[in-house]
ModelCIF file with pLDDT and N, C-alpha, C, O atoms, coordinates in Angstrom:
data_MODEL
#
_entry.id   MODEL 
#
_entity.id                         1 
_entity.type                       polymer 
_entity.pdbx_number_of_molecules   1 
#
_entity_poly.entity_id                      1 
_entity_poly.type                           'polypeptide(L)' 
_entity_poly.nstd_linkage                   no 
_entity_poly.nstd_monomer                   no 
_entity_poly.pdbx_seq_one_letter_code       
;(UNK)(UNK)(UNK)(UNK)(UNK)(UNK)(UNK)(UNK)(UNK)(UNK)(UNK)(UNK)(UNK)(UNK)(UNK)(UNK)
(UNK)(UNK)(UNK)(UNK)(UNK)(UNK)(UNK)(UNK)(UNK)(UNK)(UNK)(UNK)(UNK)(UNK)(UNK)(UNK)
(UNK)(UNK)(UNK)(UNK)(UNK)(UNK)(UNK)(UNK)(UNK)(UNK)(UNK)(UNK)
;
_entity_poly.pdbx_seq_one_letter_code_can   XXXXXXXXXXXXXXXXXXXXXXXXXXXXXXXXXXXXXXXXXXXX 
_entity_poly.pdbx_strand_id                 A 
#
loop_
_entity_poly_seq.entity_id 
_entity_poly_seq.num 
_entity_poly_seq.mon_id 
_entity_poly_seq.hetero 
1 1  UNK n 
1 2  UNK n 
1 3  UNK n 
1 4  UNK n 
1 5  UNK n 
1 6  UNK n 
1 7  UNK n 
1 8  UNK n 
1 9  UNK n 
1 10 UNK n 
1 11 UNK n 
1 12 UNK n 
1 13 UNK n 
1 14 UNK n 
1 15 UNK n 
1 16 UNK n 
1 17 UNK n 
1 18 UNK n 
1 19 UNK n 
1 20 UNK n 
1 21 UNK n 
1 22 UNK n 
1 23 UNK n 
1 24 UNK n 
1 25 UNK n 
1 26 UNK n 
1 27 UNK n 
1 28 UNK n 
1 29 UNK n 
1 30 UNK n 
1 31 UNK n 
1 32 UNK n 
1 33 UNK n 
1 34 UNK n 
1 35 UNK n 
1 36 UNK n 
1 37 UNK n 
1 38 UNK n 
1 39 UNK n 
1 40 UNK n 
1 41 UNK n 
1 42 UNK n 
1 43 UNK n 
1 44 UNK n 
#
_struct_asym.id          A 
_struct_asym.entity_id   1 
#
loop_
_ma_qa_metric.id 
_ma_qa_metric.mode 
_ma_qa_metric.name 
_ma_qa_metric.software_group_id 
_ma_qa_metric.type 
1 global pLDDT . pLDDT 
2 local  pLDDT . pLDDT 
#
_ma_qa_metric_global.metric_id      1 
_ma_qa_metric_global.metric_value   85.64 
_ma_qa_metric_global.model_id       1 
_ma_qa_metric_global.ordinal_id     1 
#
loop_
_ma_qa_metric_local.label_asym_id 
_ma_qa_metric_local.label_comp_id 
_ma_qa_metric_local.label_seq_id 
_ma_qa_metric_local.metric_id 
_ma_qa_metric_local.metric_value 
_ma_qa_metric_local.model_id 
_ma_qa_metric_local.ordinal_id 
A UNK 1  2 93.00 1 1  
A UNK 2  2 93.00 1 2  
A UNK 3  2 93.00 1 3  
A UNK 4  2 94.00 1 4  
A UNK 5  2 94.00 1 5  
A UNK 6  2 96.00 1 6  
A UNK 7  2 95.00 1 7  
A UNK 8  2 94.00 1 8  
A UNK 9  2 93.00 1 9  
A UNK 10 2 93.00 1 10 
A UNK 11 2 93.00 1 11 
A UNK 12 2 93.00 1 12 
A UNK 13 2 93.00 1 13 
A UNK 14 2 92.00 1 14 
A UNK 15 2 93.00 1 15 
A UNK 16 2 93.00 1 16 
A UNK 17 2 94.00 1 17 
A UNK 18 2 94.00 1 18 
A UNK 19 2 93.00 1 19 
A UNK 20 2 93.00 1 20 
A UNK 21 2 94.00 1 21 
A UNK 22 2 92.00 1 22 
A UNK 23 2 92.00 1 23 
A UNK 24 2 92.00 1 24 
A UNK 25 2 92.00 1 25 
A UNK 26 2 90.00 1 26 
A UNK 27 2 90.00 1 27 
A UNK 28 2 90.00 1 28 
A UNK 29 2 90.00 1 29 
A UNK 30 2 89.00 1 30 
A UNK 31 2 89.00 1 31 
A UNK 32 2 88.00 1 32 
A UNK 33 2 87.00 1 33 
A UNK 34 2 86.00 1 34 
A UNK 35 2 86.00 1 35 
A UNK 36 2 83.00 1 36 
A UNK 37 2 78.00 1 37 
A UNK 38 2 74.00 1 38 
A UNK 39 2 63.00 1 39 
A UNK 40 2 53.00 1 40 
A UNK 41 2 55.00 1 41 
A UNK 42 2 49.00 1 42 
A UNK 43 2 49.00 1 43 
A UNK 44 2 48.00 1 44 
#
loop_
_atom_site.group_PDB 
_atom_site.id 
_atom_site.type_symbol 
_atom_site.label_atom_id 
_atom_site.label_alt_id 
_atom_site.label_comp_id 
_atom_site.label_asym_id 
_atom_site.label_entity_id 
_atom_site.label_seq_id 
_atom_site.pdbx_PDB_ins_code 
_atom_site.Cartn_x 
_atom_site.Cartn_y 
_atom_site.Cartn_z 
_atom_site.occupancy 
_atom_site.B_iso_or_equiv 
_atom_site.pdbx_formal_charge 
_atom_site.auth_seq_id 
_atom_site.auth_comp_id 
_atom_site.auth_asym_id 
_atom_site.auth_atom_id 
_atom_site.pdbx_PDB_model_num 
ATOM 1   N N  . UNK A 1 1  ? 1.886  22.566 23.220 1.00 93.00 ? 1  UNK A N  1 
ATOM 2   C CA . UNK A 1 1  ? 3.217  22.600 23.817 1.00 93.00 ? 1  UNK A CA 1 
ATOM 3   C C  . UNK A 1 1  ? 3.312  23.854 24.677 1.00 93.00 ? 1  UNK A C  1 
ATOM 4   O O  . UNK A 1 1  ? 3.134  24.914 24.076 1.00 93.00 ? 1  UNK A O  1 
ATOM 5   N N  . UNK A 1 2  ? 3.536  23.904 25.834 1.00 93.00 ? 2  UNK A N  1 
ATOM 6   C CA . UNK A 1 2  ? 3.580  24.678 27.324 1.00 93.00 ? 2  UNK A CA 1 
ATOM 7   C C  . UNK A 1 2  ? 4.874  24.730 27.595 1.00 93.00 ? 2  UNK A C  1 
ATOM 8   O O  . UNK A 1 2  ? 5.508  23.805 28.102 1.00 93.00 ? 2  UNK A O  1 
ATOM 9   N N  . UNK A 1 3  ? 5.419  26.039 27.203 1.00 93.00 ? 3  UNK A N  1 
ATOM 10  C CA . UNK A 1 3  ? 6.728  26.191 28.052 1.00 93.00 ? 3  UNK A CA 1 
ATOM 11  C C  . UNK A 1 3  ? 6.489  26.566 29.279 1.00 93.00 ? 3  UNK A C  1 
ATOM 12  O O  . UNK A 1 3  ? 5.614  27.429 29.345 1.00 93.00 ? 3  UNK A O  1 
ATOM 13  N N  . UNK A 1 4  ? 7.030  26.176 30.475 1.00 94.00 ? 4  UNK A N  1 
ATOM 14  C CA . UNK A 1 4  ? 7.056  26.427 31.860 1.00 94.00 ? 4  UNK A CA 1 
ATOM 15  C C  . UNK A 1 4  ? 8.588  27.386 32.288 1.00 94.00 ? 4  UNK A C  1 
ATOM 16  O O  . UNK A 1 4  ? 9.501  26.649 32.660 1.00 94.00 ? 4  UNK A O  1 
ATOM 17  N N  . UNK A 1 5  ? 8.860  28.594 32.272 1.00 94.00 ? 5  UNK A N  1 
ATOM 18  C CA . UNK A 1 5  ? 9.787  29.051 32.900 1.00 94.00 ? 5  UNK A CA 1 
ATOM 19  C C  . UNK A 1 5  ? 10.436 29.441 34.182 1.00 94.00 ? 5  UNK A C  1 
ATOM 20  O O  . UNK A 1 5  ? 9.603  29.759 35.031 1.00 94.00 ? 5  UNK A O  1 
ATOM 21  N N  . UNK A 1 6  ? 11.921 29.527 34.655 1.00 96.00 ? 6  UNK A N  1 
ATOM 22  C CA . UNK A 1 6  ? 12.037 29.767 36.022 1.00 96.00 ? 6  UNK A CA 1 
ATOM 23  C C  . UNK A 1 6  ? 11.515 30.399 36.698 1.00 96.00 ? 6  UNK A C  1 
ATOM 24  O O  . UNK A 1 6  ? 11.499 30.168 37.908 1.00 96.00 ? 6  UNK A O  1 
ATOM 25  N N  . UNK A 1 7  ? 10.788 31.616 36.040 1.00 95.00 ? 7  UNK A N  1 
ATOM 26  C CA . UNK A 1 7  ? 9.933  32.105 36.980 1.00 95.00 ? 7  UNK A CA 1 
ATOM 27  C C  . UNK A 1 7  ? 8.401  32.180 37.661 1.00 95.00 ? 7  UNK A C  1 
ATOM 28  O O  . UNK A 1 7  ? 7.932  32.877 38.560 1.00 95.00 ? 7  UNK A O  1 
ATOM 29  N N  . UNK A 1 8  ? 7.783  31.004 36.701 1.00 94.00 ? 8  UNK A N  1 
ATOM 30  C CA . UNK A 1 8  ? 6.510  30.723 36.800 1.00 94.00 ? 8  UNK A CA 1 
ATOM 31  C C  . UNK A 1 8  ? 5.743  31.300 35.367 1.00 94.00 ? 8  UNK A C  1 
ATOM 32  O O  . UNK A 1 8  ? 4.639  30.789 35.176 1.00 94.00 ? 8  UNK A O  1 
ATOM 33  N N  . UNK A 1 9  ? 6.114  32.120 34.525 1.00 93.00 ? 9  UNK A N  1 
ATOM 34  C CA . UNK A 1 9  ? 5.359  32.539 33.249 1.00 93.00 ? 9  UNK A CA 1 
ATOM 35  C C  . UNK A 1 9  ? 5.245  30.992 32.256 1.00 93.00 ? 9  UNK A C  1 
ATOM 36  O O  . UNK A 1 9  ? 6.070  30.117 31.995 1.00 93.00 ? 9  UNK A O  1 
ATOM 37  N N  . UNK A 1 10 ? 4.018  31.167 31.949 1.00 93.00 ? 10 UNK A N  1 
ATOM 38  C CA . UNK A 1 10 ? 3.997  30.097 30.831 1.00 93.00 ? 10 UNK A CA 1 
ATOM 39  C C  . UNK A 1 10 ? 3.768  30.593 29.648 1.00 93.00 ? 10 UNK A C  1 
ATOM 40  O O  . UNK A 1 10 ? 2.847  31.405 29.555 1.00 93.00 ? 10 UNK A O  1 
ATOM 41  N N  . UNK A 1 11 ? 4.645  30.185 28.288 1.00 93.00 ? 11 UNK A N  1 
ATOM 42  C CA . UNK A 1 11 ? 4.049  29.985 27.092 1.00 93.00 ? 11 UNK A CA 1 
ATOM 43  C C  . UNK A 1 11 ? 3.625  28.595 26.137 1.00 93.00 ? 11 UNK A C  1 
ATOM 44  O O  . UNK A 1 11 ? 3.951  27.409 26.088 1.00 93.00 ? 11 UNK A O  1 
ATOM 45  N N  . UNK A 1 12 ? 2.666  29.549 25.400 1.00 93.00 ? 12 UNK A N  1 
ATOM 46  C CA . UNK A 1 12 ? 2.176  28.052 24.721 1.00 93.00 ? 12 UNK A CA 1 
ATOM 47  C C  . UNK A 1 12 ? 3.084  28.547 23.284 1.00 93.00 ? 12 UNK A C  1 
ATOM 48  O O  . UNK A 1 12 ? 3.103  29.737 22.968 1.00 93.00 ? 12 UNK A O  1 
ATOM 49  N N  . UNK A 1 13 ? 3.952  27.311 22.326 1.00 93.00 ? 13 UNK A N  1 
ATOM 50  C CA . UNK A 1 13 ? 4.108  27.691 21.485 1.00 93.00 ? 13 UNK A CA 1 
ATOM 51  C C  . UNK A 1 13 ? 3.811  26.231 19.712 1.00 93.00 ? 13 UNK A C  1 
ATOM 52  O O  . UNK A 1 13 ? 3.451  25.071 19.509 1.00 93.00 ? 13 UNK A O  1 
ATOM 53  N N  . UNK A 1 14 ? 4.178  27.166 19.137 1.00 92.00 ? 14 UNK A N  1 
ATOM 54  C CA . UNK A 1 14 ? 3.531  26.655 17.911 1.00 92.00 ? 14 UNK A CA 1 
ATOM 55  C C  . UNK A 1 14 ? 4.302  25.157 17.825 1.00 92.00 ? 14 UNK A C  1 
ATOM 56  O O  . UNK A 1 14 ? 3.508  24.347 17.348 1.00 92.00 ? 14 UNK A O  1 
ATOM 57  N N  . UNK A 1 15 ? 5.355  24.655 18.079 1.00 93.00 ? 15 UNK A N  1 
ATOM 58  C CA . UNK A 1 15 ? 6.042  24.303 18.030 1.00 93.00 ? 15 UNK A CA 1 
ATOM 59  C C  . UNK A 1 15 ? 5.791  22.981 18.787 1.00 93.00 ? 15 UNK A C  1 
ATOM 60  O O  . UNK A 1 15 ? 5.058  22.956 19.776 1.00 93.00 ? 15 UNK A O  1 
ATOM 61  N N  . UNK A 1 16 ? 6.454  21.812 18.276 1.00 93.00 ? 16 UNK A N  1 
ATOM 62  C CA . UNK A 1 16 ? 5.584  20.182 19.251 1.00 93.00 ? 16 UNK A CA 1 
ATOM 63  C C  . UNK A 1 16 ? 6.811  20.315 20.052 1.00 93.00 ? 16 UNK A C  1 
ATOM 64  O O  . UNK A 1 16 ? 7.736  21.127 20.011 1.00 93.00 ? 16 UNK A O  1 
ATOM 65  N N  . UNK A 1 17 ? 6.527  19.138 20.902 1.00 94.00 ? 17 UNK A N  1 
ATOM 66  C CA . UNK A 1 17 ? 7.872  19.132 21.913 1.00 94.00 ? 17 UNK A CA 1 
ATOM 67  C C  . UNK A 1 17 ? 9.075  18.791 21.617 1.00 94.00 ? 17 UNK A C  1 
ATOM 68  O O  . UNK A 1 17 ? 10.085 19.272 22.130 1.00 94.00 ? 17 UNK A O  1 
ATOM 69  N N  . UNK A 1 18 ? 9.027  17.699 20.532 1.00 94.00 ? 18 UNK A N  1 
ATOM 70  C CA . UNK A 1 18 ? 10.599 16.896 20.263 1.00 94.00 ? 18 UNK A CA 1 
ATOM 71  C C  . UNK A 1 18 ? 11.169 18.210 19.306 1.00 94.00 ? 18 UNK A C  1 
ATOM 72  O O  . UNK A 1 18 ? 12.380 18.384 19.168 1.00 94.00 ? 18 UNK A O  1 
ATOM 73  N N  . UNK A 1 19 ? 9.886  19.350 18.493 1.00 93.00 ? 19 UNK A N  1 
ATOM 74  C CA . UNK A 1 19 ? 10.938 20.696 17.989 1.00 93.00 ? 19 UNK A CA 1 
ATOM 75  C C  . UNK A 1 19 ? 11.548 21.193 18.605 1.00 93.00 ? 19 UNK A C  1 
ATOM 76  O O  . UNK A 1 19 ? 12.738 21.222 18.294 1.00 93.00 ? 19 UNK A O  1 
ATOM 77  N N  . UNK A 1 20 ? 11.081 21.915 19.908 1.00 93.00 ? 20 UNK A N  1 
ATOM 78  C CA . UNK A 1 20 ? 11.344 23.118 21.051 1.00 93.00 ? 20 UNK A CA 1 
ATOM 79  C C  . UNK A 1 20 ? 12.480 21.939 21.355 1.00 93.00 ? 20 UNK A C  1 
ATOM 80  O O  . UNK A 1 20 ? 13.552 22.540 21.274 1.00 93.00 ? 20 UNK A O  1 
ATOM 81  N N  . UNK A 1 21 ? 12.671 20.958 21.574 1.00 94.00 ? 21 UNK A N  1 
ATOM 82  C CA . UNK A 1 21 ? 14.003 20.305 22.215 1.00 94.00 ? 21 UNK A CA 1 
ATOM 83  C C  . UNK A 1 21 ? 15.166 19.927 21.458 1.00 94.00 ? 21 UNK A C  1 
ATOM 84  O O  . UNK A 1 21 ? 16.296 19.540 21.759 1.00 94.00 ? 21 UNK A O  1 
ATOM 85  N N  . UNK A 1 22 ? 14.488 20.177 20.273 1.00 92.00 ? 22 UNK A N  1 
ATOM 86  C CA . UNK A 1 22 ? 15.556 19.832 19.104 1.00 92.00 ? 22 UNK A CA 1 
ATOM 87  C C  . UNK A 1 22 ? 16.235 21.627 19.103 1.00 92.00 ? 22 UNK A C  1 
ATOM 88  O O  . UNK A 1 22 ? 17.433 21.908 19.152 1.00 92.00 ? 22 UNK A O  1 
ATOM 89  N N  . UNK A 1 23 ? 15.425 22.330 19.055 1.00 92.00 ? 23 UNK A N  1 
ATOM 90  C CA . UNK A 1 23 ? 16.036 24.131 18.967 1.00 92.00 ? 23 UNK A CA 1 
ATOM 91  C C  . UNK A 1 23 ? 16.919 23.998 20.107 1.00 92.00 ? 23 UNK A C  1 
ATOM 92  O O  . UNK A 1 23 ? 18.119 24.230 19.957 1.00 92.00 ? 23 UNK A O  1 
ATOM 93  N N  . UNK A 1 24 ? 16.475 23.666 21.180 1.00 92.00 ? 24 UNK A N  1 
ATOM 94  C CA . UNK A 1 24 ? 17.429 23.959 22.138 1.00 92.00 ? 24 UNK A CA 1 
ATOM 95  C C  . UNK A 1 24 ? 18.317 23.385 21.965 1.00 92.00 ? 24 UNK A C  1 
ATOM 96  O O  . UNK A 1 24 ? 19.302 24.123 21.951 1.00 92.00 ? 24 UNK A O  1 
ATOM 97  N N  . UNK A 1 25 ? 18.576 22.234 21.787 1.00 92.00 ? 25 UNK A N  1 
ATOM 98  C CA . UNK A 1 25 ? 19.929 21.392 21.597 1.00 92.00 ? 25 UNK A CA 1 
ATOM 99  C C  . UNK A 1 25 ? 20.442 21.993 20.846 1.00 92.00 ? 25 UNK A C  1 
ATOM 100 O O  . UNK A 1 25 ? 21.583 22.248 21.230 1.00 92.00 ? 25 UNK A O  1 
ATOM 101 N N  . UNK A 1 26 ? 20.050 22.713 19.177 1.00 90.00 ? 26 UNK A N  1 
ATOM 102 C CA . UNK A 1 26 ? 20.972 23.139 18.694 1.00 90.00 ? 26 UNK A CA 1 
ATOM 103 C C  . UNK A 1 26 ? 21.177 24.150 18.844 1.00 90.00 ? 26 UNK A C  1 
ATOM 104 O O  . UNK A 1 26 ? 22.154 24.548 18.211 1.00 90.00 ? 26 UNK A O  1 
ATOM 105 N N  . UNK A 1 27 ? 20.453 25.195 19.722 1.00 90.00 ? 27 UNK A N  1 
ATOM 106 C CA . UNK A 1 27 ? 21.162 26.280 20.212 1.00 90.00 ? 27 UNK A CA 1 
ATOM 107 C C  . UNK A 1 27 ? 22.332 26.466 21.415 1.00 90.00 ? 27 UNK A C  1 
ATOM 108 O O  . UNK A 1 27 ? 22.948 27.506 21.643 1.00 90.00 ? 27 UNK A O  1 
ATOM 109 N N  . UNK A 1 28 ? 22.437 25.496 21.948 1.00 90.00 ? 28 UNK A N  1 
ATOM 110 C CA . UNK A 1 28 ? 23.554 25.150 22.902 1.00 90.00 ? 28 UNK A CA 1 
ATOM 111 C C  . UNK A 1 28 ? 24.394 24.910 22.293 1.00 90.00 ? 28 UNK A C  1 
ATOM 112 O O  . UNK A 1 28 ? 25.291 25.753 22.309 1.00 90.00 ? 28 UNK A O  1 
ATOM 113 N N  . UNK A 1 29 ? 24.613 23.642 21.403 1.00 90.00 ? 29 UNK A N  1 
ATOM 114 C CA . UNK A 1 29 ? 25.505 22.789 20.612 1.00 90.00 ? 29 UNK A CA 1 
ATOM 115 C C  . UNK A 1 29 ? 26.794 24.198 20.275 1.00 90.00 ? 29 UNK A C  1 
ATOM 116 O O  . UNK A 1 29 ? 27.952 24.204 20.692 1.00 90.00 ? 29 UNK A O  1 
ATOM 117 N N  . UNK A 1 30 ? 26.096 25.323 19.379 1.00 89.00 ? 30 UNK A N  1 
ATOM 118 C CA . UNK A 1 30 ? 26.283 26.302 18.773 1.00 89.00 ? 30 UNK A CA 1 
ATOM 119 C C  . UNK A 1 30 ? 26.972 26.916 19.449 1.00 89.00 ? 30 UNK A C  1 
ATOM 120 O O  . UNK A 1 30 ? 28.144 27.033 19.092 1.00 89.00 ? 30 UNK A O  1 
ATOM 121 N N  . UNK A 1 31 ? 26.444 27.669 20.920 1.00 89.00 ? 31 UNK A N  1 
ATOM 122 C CA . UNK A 1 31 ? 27.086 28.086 21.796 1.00 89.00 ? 31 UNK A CA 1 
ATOM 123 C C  . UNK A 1 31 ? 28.753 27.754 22.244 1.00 89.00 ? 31 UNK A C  1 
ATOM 124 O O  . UNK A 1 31 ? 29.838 28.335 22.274 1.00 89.00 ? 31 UNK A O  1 
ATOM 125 N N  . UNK A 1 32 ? 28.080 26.252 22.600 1.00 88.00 ? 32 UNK A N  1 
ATOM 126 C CA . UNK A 1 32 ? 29.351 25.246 23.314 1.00 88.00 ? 32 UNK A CA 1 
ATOM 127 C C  . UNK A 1 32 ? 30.634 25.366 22.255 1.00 88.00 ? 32 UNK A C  1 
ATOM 128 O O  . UNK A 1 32 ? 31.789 25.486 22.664 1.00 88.00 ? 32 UNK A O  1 
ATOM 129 N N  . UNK A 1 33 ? 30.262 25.314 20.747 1.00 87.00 ? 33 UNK A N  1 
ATOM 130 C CA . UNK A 1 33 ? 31.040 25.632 19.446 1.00 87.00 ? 33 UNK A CA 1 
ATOM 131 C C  . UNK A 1 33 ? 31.421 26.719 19.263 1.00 87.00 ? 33 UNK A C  1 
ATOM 132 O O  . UNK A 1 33 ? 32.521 26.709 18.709 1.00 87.00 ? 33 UNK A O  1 
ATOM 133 N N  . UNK A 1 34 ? 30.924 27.988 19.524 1.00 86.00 ? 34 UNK A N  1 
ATOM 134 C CA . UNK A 1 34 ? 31.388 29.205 19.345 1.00 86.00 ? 34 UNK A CA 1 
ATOM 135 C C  . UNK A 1 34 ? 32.794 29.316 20.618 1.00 86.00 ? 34 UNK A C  1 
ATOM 136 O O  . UNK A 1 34 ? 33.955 29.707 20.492 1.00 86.00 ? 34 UNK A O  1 
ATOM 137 N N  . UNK A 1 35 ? 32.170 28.875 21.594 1.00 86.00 ? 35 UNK A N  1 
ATOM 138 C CA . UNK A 1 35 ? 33.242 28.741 22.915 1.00 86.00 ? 35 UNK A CA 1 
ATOM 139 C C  . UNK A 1 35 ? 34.498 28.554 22.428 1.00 86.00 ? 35 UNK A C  1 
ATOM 140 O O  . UNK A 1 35 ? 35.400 29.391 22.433 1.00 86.00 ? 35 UNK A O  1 
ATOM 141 N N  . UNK A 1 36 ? 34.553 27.170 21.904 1.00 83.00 ? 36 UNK A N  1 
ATOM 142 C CA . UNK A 1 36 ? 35.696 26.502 21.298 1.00 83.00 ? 36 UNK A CA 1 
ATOM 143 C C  . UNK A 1 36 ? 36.391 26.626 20.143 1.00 83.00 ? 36 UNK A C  1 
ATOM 144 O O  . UNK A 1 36 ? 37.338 26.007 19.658 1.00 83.00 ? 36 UNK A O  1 
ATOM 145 N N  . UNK A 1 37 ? 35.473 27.917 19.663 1.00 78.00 ? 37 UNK A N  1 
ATOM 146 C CA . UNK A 1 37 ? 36.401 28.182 18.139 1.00 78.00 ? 37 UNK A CA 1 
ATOM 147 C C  . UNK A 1 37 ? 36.452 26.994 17.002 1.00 78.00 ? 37 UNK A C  1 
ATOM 148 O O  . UNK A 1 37 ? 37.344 26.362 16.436 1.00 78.00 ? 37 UNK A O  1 
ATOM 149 N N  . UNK A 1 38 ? 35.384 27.022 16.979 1.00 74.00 ? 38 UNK A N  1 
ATOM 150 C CA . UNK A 1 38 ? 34.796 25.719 16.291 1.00 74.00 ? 38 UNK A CA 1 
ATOM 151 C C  . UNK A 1 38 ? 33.895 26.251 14.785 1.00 74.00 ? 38 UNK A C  1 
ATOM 152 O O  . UNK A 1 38 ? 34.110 25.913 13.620 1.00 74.00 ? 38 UNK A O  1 
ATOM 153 N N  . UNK A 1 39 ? 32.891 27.147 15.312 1.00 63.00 ? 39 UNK A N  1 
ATOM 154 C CA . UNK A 1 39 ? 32.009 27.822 14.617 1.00 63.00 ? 39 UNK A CA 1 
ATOM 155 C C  . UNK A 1 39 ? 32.949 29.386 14.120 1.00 63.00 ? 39 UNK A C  1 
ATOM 156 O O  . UNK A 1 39 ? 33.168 30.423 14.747 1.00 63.00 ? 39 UNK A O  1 
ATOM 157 N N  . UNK A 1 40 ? 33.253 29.032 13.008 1.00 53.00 ? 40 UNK A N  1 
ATOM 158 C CA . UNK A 1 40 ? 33.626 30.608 12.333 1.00 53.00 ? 40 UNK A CA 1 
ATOM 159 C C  . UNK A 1 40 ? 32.654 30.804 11.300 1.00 53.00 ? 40 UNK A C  1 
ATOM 160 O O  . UNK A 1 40 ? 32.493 30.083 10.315 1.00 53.00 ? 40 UNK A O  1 
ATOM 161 N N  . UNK A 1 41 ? 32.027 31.828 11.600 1.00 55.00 ? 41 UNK A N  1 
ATOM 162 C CA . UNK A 1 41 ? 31.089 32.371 10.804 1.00 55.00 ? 41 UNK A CA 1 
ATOM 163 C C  . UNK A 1 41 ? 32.007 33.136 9.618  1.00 55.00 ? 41 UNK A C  1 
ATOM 164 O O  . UNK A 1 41 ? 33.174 33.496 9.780  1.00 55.00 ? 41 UNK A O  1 
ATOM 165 N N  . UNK A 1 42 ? 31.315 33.282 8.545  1.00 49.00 ? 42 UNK A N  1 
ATOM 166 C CA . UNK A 1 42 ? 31.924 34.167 7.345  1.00 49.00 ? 42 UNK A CA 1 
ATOM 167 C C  . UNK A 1 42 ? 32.195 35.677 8.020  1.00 49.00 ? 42 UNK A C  1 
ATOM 168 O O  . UNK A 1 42 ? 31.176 36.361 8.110  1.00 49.00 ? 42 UNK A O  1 
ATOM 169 N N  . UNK A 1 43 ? 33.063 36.103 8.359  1.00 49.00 ? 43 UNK A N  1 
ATOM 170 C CA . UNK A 1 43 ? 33.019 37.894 8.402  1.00 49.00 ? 43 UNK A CA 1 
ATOM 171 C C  . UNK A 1 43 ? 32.700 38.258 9.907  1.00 49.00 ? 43 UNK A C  1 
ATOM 172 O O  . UNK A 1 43 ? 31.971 39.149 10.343 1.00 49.00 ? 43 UNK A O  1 
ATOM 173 N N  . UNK A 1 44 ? 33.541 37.205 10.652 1.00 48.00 ? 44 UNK A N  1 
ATOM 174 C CA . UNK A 1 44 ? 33.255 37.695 11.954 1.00 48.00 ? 44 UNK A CA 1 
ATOM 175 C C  . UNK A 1 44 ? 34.474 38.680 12.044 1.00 48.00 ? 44 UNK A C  1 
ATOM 176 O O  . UNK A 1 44 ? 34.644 39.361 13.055 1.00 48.00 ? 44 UNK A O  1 
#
């Protein structure tokens, strides 16, 4: 698995493809949730 970035650096990582796309989704998801006051963490 070859990450290709905007700037031309590549990494290879441990990780198969449907993982690295599953992380990302849920690192957005998270994001998009924190936005919205959705995600309250304990002790923010």
């Amino acid at each position: 698995t070859t990450l290709i970035m905007v700037d031309g650096a590549k990494y290879i990582v441990r990780e198969s493809l449907a993982e690295v796309i599953d992380r990302i989704a849920t690192y957005r998801a998270r994001i998009v949730s924190m936005a919205y006051g959705t995600d309250l963490p304990v002790g923010r």
